[in-house]
PDB file of N, CA and C in Angstrom:
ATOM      1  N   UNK A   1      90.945 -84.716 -25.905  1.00  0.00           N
ATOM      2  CA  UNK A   1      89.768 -83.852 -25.980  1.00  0.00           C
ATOM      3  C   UNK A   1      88.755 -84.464 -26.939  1.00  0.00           C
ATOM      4  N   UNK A   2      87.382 -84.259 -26.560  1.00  0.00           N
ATOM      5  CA  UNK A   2      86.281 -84.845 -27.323  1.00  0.00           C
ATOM      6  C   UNK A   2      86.001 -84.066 -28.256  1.00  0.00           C
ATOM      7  N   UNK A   3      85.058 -84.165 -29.059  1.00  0.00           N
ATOM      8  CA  UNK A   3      84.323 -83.640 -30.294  1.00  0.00           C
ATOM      9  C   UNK A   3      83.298 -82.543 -29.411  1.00  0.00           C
ATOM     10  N   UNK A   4      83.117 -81.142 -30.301  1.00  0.00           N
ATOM     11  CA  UNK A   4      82.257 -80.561 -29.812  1.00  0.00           C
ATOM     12  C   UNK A   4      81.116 -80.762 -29.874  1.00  0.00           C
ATOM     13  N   UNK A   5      80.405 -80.059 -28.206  1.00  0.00           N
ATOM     14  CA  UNK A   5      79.179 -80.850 -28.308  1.00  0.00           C
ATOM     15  C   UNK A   5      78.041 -79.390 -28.383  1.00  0.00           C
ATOM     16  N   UNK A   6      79.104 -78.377 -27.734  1.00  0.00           N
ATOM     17  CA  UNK A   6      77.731 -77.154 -27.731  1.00  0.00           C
ATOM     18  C   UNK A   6      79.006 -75.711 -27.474  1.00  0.00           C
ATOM     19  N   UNK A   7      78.810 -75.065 -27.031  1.00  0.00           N
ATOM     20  CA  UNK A   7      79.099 -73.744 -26.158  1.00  0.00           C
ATOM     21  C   UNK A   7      78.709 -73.405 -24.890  1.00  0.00           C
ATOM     22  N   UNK A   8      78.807 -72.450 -24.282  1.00  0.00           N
ATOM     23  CA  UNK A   8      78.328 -72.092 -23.096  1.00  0.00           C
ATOM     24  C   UNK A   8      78.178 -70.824 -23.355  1.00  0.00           C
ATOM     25  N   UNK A   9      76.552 -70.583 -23.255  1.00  0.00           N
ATOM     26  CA  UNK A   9      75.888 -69.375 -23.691  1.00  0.00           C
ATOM     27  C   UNK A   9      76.740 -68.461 -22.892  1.00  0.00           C
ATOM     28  N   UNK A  10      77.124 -68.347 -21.409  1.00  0.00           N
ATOM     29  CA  UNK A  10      77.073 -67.051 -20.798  1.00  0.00           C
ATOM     30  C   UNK A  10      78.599 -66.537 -20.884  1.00  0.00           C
ATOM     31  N   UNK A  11      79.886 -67.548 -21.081  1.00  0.00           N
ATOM     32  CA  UNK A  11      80.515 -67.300 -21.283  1.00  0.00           C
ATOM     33  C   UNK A  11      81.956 -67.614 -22.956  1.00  0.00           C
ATOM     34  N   UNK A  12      81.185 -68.546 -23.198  1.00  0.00           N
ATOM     35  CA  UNK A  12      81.726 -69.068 -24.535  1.00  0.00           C
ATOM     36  C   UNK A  12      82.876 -70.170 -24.771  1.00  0.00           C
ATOM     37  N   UNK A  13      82.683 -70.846 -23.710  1.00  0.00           N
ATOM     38  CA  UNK A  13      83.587 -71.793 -23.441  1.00  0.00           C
ATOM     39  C   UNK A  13      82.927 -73.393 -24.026  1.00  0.00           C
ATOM     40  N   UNK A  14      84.210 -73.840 -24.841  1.00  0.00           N
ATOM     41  CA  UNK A  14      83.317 -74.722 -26.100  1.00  0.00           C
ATOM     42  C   UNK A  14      83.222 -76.009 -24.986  1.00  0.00           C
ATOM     43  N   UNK A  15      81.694 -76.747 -25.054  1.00  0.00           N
ATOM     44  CA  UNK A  15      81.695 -78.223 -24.490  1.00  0.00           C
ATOM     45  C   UNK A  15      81.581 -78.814 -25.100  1.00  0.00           C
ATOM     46  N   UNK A  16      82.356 -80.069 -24.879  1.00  0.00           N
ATOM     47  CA  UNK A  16      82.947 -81.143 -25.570  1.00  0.00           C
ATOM     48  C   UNK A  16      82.164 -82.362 -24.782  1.00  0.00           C
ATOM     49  N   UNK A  17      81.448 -83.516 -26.009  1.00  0.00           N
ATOM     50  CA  UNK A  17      81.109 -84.451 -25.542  1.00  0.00           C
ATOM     51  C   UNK A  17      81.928 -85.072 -24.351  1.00  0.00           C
ATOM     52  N   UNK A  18      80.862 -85.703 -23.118  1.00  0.00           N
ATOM     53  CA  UNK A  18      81.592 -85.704 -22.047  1.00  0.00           C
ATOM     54  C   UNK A  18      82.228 -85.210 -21.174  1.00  0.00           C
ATOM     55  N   UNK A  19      81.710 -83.838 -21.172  1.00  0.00           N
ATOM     56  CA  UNK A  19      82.101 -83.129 -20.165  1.00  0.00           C
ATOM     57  C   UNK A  19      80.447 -82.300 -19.547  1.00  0.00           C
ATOM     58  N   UNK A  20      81.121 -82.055 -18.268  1.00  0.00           N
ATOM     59  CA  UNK A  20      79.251 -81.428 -17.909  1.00  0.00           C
ATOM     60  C   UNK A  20      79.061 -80.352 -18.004  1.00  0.00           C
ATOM     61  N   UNK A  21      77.410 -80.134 -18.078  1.00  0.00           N
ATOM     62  CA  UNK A  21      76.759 -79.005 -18.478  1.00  0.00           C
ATOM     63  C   UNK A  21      75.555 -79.028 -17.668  1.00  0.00           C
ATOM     64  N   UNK A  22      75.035 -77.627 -17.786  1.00  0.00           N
ATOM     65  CA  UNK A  22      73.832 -77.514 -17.333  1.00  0.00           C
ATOM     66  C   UNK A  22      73.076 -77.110 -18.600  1.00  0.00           C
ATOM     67  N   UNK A  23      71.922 -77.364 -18.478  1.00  0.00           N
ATOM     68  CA  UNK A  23      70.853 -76.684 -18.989  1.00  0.00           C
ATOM     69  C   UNK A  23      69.590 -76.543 -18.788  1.00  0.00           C
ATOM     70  N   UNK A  24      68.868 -75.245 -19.602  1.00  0.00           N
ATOM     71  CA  UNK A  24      67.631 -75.045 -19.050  1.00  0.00           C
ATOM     72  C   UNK A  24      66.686 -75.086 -20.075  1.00  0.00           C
ATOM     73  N   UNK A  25      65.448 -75.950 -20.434  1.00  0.00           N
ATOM     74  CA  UNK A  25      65.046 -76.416 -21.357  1.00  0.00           C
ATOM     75  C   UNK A  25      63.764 -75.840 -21.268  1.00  0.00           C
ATOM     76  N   UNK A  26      62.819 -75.795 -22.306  1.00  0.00           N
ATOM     77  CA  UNK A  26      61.368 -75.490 -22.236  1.00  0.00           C
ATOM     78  C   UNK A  26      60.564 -76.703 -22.501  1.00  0.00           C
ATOM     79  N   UNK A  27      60.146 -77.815 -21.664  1.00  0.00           N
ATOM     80  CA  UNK A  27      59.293 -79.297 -22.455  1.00  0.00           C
ATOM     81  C   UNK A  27      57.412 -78.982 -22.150  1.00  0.00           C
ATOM     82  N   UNK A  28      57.767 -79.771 -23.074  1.00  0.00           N
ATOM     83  CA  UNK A  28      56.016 -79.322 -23.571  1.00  0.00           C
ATOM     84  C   UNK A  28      55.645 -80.924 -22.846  1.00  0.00           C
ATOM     85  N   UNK A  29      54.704 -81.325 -22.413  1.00  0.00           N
ATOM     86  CA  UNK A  29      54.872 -82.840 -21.596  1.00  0.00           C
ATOM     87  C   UNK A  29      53.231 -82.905 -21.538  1.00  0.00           C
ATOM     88  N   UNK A  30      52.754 -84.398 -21.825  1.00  0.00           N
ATOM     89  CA  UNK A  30      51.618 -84.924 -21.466  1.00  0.00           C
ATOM     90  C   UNK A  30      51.851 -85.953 -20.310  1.00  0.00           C
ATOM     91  N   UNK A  31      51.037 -85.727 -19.249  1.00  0.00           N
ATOM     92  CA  UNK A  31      51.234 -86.962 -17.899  1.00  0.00           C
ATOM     93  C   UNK A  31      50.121 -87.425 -18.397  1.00  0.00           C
ATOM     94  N   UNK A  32      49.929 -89.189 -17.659  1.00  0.00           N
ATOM     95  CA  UNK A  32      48.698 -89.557 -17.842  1.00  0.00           C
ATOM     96  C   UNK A  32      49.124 -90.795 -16.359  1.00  0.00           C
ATOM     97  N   UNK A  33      47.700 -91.259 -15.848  1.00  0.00           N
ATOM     98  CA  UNK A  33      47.933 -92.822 -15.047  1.00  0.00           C
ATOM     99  C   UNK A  33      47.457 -93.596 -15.973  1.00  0.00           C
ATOM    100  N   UNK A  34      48.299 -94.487 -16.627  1.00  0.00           N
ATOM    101  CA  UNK A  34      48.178 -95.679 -17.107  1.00  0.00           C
ATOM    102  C   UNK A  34      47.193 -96.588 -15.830  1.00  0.00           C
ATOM    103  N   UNK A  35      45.787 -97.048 -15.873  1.00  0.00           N
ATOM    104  CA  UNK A  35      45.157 -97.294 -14.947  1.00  0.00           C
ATOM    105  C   UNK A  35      45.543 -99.362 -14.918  1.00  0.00           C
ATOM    106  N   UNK A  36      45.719 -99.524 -16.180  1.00  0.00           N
ATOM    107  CA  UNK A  36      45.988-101.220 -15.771  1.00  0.00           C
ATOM    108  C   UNK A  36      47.296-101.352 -14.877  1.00  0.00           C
ATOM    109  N   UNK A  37      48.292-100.458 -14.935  1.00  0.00           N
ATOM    110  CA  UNK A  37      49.357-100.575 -14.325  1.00  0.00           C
ATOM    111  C   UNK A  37      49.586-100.034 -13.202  1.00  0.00           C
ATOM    112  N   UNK A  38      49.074 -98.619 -13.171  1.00  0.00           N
ATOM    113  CA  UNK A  38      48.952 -97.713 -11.740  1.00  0.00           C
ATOM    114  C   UNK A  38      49.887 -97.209 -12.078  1.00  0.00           C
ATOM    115  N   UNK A  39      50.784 -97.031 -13.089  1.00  0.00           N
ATOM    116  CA  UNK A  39      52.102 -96.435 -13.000  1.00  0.00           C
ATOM    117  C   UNK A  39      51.874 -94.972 -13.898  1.00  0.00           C
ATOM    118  N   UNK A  40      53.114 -93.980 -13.479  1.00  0.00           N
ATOM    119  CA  UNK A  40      52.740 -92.617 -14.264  1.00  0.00           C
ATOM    120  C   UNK A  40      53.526 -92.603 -15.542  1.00  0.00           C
ATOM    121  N   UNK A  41      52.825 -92.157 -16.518  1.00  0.00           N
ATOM    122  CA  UNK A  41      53.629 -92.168 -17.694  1.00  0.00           C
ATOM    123  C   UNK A  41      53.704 -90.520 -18.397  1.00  0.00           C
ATOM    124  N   UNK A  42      54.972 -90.386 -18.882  1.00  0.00           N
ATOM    125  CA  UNK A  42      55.055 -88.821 -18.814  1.00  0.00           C
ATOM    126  C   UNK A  42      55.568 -89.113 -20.677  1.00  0.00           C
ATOM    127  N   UNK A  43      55.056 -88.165 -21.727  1.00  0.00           N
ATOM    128  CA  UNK A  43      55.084 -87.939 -23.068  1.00  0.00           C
ATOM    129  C   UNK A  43      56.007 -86.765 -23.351  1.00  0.00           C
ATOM    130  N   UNK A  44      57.054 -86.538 -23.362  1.00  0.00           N
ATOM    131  CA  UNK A  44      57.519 -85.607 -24.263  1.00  0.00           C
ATOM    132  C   UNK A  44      56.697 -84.779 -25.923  1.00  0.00           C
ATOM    133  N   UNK A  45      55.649 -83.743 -25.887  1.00  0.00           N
ATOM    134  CA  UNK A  45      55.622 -83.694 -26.862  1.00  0.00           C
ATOM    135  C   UNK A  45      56.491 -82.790 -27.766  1.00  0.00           C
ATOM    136  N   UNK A  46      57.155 -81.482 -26.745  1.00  0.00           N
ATOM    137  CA  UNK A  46      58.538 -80.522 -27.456  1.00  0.00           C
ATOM    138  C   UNK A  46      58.970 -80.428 -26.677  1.00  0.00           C
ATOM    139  N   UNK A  47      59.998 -80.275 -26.916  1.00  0.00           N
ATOM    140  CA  UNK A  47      61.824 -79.575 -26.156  1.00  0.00           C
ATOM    141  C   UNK A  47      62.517 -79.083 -26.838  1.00  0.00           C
ATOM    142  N   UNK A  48      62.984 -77.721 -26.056  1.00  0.00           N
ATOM    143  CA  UNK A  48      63.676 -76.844 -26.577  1.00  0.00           C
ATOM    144  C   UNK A  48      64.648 -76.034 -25.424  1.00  0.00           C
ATOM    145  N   UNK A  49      66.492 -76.668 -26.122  1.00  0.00           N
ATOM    146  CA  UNK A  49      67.138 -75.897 -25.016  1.00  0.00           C
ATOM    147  C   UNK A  49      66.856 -74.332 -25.434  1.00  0.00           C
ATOM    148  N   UNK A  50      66.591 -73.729 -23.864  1.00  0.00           N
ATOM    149  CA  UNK A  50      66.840 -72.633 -23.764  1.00  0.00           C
ATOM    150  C   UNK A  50      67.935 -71.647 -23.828  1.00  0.00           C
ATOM    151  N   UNK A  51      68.935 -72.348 -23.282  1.00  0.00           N
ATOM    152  CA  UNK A  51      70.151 -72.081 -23.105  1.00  0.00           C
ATOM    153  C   UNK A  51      71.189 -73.190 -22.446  1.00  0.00           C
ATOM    154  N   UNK A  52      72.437 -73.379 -22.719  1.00  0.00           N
ATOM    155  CA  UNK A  52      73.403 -74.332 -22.218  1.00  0.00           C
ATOM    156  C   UNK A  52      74.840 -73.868 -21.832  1.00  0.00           C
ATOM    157  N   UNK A  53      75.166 -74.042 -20.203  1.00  0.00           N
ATOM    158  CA  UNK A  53      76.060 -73.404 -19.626  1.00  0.00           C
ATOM    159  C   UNK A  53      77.059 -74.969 -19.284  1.00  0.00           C
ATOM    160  N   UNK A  54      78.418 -74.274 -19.592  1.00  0.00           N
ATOM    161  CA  UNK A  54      79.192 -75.002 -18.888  1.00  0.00           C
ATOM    162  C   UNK A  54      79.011 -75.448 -17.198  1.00  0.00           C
ATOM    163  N   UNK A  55      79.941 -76.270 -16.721  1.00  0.00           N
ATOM    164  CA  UNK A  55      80.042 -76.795 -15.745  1.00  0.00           C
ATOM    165  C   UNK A  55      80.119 -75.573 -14.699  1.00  0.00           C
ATOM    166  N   UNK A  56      81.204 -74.717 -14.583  1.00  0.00           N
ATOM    167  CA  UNK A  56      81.408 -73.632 -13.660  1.00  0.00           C
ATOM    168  C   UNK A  56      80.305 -72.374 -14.043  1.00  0.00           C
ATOM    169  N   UNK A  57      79.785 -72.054 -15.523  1.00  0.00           N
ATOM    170  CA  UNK A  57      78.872 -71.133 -14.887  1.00  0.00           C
ATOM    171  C   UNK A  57      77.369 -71.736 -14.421  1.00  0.00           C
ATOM    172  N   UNK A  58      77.468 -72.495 -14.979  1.00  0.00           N
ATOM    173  CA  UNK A  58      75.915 -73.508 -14.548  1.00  0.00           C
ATOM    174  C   UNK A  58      76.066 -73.178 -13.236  1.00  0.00           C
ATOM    175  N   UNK A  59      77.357 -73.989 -12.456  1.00  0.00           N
ATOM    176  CA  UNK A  59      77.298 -74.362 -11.017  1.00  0.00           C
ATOM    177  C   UNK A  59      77.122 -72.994 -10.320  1.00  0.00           C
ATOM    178  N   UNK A  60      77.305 -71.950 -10.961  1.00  0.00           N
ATOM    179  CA  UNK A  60      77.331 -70.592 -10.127  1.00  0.00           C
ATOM    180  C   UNK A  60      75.998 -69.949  -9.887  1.00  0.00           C
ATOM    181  N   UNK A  61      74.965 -70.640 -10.688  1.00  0.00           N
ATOM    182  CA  UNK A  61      74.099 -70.212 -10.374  1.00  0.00           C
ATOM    183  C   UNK A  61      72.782 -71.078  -9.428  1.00  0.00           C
ATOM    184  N   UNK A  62      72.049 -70.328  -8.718  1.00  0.00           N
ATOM    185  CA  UNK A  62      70.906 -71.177  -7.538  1.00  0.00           C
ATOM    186  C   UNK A  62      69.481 -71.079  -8.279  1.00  0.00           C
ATOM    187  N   UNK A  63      69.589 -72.493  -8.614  1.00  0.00           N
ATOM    188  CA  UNK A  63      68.164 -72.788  -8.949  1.00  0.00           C
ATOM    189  C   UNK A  63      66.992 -72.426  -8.539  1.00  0.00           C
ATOM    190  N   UNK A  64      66.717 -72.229  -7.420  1.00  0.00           N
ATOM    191  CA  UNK A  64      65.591 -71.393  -6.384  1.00  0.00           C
ATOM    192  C   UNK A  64      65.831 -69.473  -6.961  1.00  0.00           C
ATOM    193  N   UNK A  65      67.360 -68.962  -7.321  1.00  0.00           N
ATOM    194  CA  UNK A  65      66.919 -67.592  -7.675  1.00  0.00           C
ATOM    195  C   UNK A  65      66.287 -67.895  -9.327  1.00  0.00           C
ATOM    196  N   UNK A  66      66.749 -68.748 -10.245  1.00  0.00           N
ATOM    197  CA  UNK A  66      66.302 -68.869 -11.392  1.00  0.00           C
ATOM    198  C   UNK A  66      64.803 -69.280 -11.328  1.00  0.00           C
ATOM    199  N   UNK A  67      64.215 -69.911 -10.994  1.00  0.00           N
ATOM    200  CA  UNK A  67      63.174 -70.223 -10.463  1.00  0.00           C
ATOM    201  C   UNK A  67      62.141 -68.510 -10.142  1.00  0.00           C
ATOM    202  N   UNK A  68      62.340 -68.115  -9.635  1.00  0.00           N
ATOM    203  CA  UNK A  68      61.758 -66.997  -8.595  1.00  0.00           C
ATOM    204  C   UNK A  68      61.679 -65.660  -9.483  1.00  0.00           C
ATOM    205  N   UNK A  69      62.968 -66.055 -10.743  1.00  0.00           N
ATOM    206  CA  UNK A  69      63.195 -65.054 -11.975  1.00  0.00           C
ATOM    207  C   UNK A  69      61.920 -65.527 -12.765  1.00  0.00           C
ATOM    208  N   UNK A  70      61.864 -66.361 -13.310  1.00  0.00           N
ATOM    209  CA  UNK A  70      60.739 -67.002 -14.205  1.00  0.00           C
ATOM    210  C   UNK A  70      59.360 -67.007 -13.642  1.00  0.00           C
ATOM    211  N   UNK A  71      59.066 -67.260 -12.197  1.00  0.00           N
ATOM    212  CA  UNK A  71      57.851 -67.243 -11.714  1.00  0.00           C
ATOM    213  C   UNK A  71      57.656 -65.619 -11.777  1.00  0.00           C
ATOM    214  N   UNK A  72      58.302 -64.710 -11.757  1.00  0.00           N
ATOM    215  CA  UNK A  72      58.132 -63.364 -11.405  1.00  0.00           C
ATOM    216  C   UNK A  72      58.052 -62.784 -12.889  1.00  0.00           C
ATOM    217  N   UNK A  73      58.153 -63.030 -14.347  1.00  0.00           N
ATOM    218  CA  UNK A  73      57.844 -62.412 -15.558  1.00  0.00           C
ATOM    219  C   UNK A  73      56.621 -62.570 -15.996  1.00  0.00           C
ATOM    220  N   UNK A  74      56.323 -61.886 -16.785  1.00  0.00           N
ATOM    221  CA  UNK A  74      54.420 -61.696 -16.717  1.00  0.00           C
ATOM    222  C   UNK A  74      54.275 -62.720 -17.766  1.00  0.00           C
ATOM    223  N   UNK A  75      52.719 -63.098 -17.558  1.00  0.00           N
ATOM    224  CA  UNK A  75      52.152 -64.124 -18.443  1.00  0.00           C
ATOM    225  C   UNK A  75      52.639 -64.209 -20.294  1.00  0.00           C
ATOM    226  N   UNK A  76      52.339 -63.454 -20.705  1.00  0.00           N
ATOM    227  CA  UNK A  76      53.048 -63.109 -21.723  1.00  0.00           C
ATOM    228  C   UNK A  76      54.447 -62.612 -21.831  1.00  0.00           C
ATOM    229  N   UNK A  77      55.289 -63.373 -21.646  1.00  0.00           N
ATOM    230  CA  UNK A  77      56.523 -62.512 -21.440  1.00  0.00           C
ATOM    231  C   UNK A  77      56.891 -61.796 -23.186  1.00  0.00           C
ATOM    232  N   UNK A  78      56.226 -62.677 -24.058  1.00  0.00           N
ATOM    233  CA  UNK A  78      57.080 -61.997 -25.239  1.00  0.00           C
ATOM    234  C   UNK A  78      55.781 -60.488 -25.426  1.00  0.00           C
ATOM    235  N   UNK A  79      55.959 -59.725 -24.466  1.00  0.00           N
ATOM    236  CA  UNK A  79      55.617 -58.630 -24.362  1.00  0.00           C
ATOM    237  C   UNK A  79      56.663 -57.588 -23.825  1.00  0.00           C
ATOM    238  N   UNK A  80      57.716 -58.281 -23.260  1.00  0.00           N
ATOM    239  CA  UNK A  80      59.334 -58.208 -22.814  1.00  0.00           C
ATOM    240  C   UNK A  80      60.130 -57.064 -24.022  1.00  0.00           C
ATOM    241  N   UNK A  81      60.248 -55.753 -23.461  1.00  0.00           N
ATOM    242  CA  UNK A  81      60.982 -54.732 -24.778  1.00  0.00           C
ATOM    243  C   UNK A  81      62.207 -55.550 -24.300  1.00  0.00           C
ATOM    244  N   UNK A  82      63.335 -55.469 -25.341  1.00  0.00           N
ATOM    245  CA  UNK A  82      64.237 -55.848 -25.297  1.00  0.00           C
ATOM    246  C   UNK A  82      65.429 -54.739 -25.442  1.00  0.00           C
ATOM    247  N   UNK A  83      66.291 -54.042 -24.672  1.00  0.00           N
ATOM    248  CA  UNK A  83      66.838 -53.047 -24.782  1.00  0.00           C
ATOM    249  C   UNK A  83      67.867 -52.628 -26.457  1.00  0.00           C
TER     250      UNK A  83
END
């Protein structure tokens, strides 16, 4: 067994370097065309995991419903009561 590397938010199952995960990140990103080259160059300026799921609950979930969750919360979400 490896060294720990995180948890798994949804269920608490410890990940260990080298083993897989999902995650869902928030990046803050500058694109630009580098015009001498023609090629696209993409800047990381923040990242921040959101959350990090093991292998089996990651895999349980469909990217298209997560997707469709996030497109559907209002512009401001931290307007969000929290129960």
């Amino acid at each position: 067994m490896g060294k720990e590397f995180s948890s798994c938010d949804r269920c608490g199952k410890v990940i260990d370097y080298g083993n897989a995960h999902v995650t869902i990140s928030r990046n803050v990103e500058y694109a630009e065309l580098v015009i001498a080259t023609n090629q696209k160059e993409i800047q990381v300026i923040d990242s921040e995991v959101i959350f990090t799921l093991c292998a089996h609950c990651g895999n349980s979930f469909d990217a298209r419903t997560i997707a469709a969750i996030i497109i559907s919360l209002p512009p401001n979400s931290s307007r969000i009561i929290e129960n």
